[in-house]
Protein backbone atom coordinates (compact mmCIF):
# COMPACT_ATOMS: atom_id res chain seq x y z
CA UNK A 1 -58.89 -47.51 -63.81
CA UNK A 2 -62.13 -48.34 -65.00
CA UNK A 3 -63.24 -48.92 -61.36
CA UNK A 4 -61.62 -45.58 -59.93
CA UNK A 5 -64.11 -44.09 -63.19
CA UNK A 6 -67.12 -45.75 -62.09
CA UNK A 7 -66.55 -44.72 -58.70
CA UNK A 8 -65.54 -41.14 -59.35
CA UNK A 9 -68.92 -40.94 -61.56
CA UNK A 10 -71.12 -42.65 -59.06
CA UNK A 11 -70.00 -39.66 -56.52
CA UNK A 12 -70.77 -37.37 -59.41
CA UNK A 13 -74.36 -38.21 -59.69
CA UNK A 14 -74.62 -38.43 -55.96
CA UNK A 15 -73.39 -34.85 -55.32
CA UNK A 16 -75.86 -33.74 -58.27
CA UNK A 17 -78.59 -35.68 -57.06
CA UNK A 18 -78.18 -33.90 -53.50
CA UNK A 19 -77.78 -30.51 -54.85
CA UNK A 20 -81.38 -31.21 -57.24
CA UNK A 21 -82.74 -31.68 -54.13
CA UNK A 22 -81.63 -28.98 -52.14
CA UNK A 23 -82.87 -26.87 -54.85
CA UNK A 24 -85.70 -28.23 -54.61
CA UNK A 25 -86.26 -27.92 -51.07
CA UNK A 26 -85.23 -24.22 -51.50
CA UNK A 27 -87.38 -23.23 -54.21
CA UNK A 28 -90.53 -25.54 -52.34
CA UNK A 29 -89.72 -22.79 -49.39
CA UNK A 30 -89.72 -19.82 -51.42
CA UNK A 31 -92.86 -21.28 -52.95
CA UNK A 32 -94.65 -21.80 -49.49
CA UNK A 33 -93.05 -18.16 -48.55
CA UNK A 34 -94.35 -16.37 -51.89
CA UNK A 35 -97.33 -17.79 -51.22
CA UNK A 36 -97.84 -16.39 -47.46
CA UNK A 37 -96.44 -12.98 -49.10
CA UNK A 38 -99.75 -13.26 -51.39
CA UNK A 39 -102.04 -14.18 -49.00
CA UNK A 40 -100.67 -11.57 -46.12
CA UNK A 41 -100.67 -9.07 -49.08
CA UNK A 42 -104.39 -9.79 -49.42
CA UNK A 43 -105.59 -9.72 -45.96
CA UNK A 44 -103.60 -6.12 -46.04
CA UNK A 45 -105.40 -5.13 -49.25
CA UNK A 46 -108.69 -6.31 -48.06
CA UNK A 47 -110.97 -3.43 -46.75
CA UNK A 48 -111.85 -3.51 -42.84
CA UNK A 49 -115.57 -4.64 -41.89
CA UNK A 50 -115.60 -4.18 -38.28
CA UNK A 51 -118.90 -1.83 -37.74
CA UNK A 52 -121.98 -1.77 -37.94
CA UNK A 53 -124.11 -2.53 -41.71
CA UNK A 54 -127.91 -1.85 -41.95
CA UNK A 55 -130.81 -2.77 -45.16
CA UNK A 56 -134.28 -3.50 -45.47
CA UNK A 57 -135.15 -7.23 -45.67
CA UNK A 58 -138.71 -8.44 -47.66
CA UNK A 59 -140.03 -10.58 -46.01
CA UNK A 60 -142.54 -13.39 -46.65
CA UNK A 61 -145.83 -11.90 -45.65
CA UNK A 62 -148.50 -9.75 -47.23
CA UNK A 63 -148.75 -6.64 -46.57
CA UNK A 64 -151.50 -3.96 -45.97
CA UNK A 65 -152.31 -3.83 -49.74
CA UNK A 66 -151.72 -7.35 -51.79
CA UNK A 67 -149.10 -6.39 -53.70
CA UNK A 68 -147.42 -4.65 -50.50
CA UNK A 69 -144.61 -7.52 -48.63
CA UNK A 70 -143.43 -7.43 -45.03
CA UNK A 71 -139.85 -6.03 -44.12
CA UNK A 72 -137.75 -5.22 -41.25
CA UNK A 73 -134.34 -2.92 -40.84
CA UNK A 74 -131.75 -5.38 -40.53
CA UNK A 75 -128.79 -4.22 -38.75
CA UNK A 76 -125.35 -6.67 -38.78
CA UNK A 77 -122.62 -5.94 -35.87
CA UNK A 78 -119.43 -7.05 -37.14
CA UNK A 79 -116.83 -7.42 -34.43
CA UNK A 80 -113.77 -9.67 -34.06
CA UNK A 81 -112.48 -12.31 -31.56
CA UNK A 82 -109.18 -13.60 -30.95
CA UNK A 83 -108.29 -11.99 -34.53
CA UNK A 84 -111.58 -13.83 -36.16
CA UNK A 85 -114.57 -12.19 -37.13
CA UNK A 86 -117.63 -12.80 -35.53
CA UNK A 87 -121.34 -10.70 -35.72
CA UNK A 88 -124.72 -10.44 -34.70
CA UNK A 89 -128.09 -9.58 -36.20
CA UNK A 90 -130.94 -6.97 -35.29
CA UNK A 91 -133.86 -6.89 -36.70
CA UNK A 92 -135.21 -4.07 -36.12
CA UNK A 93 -139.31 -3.54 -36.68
CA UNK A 94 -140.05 -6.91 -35.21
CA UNK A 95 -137.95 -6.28 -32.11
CA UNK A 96 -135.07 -9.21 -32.00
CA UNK A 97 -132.11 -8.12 -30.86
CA UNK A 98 -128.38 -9.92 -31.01
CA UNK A 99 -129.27 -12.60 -33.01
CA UNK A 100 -126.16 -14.69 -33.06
CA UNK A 101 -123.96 -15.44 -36.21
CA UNK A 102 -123.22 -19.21 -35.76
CA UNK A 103 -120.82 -18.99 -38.67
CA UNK A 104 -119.16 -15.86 -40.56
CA UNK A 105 -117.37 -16.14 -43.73
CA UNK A 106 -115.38 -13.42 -44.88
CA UNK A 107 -113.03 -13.86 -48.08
CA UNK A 108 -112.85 -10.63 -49.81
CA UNK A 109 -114.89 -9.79 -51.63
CA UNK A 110 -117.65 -12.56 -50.70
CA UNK A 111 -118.74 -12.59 -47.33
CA UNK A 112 -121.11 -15.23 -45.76
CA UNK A 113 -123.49 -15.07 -42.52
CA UNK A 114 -125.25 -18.04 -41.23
CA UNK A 115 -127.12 -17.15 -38.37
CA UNK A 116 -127.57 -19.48 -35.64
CA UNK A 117 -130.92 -20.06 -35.22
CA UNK A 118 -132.37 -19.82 -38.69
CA UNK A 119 -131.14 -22.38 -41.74
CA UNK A 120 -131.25 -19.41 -44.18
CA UNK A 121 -127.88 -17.36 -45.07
CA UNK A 122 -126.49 -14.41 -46.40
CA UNK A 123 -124.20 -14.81 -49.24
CA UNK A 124 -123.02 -11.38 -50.36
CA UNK A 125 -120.31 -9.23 -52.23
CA UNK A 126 -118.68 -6.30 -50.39
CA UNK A 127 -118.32 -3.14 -52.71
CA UNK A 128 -114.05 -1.86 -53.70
CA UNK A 129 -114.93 1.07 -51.95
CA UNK A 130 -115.86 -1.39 -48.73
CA UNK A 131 -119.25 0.89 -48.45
CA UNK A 132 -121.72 -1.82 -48.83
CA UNK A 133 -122.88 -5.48 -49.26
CA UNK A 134 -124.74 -6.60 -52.10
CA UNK A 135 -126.42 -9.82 -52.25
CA UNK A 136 -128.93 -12.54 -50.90
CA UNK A 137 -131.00 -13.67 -47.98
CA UNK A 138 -132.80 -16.49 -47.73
CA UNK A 139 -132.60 -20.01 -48.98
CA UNK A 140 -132.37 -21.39 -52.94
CA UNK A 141 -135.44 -20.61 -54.82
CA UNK A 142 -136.68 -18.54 -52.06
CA UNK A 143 -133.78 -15.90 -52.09
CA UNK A 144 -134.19 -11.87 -51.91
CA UNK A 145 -132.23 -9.16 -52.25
CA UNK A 146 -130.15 -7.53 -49.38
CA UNK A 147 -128.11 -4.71 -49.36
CA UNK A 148 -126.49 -3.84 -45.91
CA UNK A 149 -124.68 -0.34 -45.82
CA UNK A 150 -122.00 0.61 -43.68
CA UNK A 151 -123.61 3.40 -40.96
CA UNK A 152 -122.03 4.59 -38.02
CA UNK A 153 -125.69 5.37 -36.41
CA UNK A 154 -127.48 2.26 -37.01
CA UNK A 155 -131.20 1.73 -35.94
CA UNK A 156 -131.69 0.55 -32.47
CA UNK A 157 -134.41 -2.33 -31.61
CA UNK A 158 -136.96 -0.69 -29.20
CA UNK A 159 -136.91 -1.16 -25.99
CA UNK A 160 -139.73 -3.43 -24.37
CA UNK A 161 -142.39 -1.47 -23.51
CA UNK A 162 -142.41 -1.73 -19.25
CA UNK A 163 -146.32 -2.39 -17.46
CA UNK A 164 -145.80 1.02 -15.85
CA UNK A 165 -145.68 2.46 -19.39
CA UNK A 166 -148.65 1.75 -20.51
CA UNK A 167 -151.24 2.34 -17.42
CA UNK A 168 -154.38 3.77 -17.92
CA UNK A 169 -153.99 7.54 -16.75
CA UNK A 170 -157.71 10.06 -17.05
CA UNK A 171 -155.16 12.39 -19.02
CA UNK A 172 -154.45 10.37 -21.93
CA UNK A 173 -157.28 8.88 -24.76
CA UNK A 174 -155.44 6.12 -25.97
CA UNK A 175 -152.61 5.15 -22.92
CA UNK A 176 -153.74 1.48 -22.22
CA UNK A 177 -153.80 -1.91 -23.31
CA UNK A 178 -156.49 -2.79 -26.30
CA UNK A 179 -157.67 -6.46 -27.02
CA UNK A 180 -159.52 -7.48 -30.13
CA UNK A 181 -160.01 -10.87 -32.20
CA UNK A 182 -159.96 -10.62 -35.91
CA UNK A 183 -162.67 -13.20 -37.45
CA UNK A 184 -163.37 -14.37 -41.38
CA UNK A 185 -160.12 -15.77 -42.68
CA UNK A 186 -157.82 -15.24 -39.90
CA UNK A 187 -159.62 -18.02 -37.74
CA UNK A 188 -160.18 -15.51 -34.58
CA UNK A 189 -157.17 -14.01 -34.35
CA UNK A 190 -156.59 -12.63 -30.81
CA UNK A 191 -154.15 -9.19 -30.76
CA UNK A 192 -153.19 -7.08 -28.02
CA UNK A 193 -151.95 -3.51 -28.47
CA UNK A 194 -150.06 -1.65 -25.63
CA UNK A 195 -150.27 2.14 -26.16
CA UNK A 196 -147.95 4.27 -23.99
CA UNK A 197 -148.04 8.43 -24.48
CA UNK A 198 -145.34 9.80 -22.21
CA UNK A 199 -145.52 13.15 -23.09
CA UNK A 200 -148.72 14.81 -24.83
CA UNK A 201 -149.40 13.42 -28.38
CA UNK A 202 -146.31 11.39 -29.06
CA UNK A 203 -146.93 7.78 -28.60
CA UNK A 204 -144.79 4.63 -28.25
CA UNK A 205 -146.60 1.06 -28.98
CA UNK A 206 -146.33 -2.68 -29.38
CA UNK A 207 -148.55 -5.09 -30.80
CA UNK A 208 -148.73 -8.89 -29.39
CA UNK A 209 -150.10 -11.28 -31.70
CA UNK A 210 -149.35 -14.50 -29.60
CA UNK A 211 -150.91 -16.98 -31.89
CA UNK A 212 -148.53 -16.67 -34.69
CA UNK A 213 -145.67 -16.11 -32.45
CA UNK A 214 -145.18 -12.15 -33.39
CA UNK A 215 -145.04 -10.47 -29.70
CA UNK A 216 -143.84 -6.72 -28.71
CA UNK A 217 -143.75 -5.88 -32.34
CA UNK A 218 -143.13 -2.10 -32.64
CA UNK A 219 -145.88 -0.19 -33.57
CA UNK A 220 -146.61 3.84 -35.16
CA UNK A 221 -149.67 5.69 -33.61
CA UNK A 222 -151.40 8.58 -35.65
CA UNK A 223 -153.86 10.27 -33.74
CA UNK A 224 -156.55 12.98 -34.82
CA UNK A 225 -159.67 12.69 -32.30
CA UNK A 226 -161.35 10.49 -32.75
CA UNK A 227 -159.69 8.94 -35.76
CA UNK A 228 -156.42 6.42 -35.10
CA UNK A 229 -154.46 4.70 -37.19
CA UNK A 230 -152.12 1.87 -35.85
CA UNK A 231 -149.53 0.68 -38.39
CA UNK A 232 -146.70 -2.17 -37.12
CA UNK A 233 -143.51 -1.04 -38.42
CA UNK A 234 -142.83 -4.39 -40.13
CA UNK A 235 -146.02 -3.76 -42.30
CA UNK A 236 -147.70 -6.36 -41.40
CA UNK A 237 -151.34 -4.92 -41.54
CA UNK A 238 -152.94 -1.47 -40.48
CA UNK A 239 -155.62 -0.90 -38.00
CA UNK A 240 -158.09 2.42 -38.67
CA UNK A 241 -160.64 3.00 -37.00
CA UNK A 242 -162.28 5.69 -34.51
CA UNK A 243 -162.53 6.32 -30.35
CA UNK A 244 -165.44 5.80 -29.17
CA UNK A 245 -167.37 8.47 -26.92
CA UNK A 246 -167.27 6.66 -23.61
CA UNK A 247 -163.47 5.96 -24.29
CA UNK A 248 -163.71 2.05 -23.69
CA UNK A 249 -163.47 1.22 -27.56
CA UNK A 250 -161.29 1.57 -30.73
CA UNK A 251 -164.07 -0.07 -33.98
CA UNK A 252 -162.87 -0.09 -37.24
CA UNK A 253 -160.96 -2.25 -39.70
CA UNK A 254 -157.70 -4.37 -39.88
CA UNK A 255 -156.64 -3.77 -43.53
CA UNK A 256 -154.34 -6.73 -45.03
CA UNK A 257 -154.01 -7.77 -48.55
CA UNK A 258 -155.96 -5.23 -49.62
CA UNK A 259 -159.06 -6.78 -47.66
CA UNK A 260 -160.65 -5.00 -44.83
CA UNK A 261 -161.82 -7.05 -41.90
CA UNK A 262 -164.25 -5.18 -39.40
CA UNK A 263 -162.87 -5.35 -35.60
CA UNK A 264 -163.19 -3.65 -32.33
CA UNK A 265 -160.29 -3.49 -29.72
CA UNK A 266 -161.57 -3.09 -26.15
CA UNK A 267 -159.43 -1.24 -23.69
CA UNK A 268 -158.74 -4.01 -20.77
CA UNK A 269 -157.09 -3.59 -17.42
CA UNK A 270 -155.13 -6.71 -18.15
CA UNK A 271 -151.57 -6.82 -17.21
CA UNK A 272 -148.99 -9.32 -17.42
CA UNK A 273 -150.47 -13.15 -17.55
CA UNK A 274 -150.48 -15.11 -14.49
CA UNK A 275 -147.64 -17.76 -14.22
CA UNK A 276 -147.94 -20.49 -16.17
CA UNK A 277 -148.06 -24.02 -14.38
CA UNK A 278 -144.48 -25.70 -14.61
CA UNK A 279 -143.24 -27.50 -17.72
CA UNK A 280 -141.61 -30.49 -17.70
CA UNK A 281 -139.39 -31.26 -20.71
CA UNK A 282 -137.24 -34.47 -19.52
CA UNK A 283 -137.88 -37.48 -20.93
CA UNK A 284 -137.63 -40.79 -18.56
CA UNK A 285 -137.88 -43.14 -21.74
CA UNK A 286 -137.31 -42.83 -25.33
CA UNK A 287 -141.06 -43.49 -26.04
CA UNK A 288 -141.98 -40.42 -23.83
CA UNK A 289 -143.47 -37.34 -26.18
CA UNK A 290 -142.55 -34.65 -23.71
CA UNK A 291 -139.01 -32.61 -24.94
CA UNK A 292 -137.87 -30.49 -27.57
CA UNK A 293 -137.53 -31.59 -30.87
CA UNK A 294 -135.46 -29.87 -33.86
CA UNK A 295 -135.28 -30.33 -37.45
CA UNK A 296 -135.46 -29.01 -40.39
CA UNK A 297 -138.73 -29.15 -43.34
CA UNK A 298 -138.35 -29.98 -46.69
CA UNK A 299 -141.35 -27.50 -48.40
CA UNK A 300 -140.51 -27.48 -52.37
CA UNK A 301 -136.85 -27.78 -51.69
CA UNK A 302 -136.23 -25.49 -49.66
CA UNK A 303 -135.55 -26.25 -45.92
CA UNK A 304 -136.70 -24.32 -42.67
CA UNK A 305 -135.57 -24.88 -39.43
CA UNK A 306 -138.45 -25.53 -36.66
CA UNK A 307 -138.42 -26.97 -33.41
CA UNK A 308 -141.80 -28.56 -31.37
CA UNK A 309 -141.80 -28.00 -27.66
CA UNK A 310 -143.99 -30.39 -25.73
CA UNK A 311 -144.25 -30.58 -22.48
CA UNK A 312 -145.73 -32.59 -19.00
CA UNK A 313 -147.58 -30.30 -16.86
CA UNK A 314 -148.43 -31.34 -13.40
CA UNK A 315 -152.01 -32.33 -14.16
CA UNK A 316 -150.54 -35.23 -16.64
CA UNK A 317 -151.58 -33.18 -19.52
CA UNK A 318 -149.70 -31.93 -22.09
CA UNK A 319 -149.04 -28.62 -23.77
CA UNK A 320 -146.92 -27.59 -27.18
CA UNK A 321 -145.27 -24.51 -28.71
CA UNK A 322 -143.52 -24.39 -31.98
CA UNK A 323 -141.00 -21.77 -32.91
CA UNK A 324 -138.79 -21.22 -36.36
CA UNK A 325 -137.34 -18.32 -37.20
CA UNK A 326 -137.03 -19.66 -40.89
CA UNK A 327 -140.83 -19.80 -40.88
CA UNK A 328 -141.95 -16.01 -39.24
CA UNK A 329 -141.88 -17.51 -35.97
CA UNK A 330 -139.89 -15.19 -33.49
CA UNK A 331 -141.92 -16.39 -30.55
CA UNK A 332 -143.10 -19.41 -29.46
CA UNK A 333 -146.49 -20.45 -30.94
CA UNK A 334 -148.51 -22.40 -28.48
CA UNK A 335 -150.52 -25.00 -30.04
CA UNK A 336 -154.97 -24.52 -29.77
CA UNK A 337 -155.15 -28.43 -29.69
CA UNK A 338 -152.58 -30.51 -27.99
CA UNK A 339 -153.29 -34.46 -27.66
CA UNK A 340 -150.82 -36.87 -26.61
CA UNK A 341 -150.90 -40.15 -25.53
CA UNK A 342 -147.28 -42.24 -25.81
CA UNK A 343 -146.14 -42.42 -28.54
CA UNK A 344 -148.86 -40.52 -30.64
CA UNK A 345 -148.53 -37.00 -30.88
CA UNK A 346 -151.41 -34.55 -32.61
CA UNK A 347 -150.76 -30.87 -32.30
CA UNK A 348 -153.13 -27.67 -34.18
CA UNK A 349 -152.18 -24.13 -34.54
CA UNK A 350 -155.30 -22.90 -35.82
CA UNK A 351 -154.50 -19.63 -36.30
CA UNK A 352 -151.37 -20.95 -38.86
CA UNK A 353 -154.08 -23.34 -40.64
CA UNK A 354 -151.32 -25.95 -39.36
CA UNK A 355 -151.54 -29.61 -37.81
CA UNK A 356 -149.24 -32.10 -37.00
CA UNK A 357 -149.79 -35.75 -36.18
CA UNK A 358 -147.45 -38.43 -35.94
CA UNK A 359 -145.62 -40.49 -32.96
CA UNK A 360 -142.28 -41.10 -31.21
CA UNK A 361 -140.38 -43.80 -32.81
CA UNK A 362 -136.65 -44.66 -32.30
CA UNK A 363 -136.07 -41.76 -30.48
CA UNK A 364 -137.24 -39.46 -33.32
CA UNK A 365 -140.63 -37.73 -33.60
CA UNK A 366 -141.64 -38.42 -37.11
CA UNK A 367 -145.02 -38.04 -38.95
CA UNK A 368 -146.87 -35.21 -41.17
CA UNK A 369 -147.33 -31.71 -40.74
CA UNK A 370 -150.26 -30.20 -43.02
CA UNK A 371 -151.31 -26.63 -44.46
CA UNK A 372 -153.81 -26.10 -46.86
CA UNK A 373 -154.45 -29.41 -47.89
CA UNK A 374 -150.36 -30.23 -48.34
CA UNK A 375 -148.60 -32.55 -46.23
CA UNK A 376 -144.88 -32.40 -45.35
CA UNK A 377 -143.51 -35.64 -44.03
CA UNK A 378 -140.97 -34.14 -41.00
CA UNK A 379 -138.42 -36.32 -38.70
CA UNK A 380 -137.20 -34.11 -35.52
CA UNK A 381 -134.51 -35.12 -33.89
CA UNK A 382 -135.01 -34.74 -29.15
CA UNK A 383 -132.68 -32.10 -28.21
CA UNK A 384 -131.67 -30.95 -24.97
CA UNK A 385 -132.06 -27.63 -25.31
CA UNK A 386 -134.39 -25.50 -26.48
């Protein structure tokens, strides 16, 4: 009897024990399913961000007075994918168009944007009313305000200005390309403005600045004969000055920081520059200098992403370019000094105040880049691409 008992309450606690756990199992499913309910309720609840969102972003530089700062209309295109979002980036007054988003974060409210080839981000809040974007751009200390708005006629980036645009006709003052070097403290500075008037005082420009790697930035043209006034969109400066008699020369000054510098642009027949001699960028050893190198420098904490782009040229000479978007850089910015001979490496930008001298080591191109009497120890990593 006591047997029969033991056995009758052994298959008691059994059957209990299986029905705990089917509970369990149940109420784990309802869990998981409560759970998706949440999060599917969210997504629903979440305003839509598909469009187009446009601000103003300060940027770094100084402006025509010193207490004015650079800035561009930045325009985000927020599509999606295969059901994930993904976006792009204009910015508008210094002409760069579809920027890619490498990542895009969006978990309502915050929303993230990482674009692909700059190591600064947006982190931002969107609004309830899913209106606007409030937040910052940039990188730690180095941060500024953003606010991108939700437009369904955002700003379009120019388009290039073509040779044909810009030919010297009798009938217009100003139609023609203009070529002047600024001296003093911006280390003969060589700009190029392209000046275009397709119909009779309404004018369409660009300014090159090649040096600093700022080309085919858009420009505004006031004209009153024989004053003009030349303003890049971005802010970055302001040519005024006056057309001369025997319509060959615009002298005046290029304002910046408050500081005028005296300068005369000559009009020049120049067109496009002649082909450049071929570039070799593959490397047949890992002591070889010649190839692109990425990586990121480390100024105060704060990281910006840069790239050196060295090259053999037929002759067995070499030439360099740097380009960072982080740093200003939208173009390439071919280097006034170039001297390399395996596996030393010393590259100038004069017109940045910026030098770089080091050597390949370990298949990494490591040494110190200086500015104003600082130097940044930098390691770039070869890449295969540009």
């Amino acid at each position: 009897l006591v047997q029969v008992t033991l056995k009758l309450m052994s298959g008691a606690k059994l059957k209990a024990a299986a029905i705990t756990t089917v509970l369990m199992v149940l109420a784990t499913v309802a869990a998981i399913g409560s759970l998706a309910s949440i999060y599917a309720l969210r997504l629903a609840a979440r305003p839509e961000i598909q469009g187009s969102w446009q601000g103003i972003l300060k940027t770094s530089g100084v402006g025509v007075l010193q207490t004015d700062r650079t800035h561009t209309r930045v325009v985000c295109k927020i599509t999606t994918k295969n059901g994930v979002y993904v976006a792009s980036l204009d910015l508008i007054d210094v002409a760069r168009k579809d920027i890619p988003v490498s990542r895009f974060v969006y978990n309502y409210p915050s929303i993230r944007i990482e674009p692909s080839q700059a190591l600064q981000t947006f982190q931002g809040t969107l609004n309830k009313d899913g209106t606007e974007i409030t937040g910052l751009y940039g990188q730690a200390a180095s941060s500024v305000p953003l606010v991108l708005k939700r437009t369904k006629h955002p700003d379009a980036v120019p388009e290039p200005l073509d040779e044909s645009d810009y030919a010297v006709r009798t009938d217009s003052d100003l139609q023609g390309v203009w070529q002047g070097t600024l001296g003093g403290t911006f280390r003969d500075l060589k700009l190029s403005f392209k000046i275009a008037e397709p119909t009779n005082g309404m004018f369409r420009a660009e300014l090159d600045n090649p040096q600093q790697g700022f080309n085919r930035q858009p420009v505004s043209v006031t004209y009153d004969r024989p004053g003009v006034k030349l303003i890049p969109l971005s802010g970055d400066g302001m040519f005024e000055g006056t057309f001369s008699n025997d319509r060959a020369e615009l002298a005046g000054n290029w304002m910046q920081a408050g500081v005028p510098t005296p300068v005369t642009f000559r009009r020049t027949n120049a067109t496009e520059p002649a082909g450049e001699p071929e570039k070799n960028y593959i490397a047949t050893s890992d002591a070889d200098v010649q190839g692109h190198w990425k990586g990121s420098i480390d100024i105060n904490g704060a990281k910006f992403g840069a790239t050196f782009h060295i090259a053999l040229l037929p002759d067995r000479t070499f030439s360099a370019s740097l380009t960072s978007l982080d740093l200003g850089a939208t173009d390439e910015v071919p280097a006034s000094t170039v001297r390399c001979t395996a596996p030393k490496v010393s590259l100038e930008w004069k017109s940045l105040d910026l030098a770089f001298n080091g050597g390949v080591k370990n298949g990494k191109l490591t040494g110190v880049l200086s500015q104003a009497g600082m130097g940044i120890p930098v390691e770039l990593t070869r890449s295969k691409t540009k």
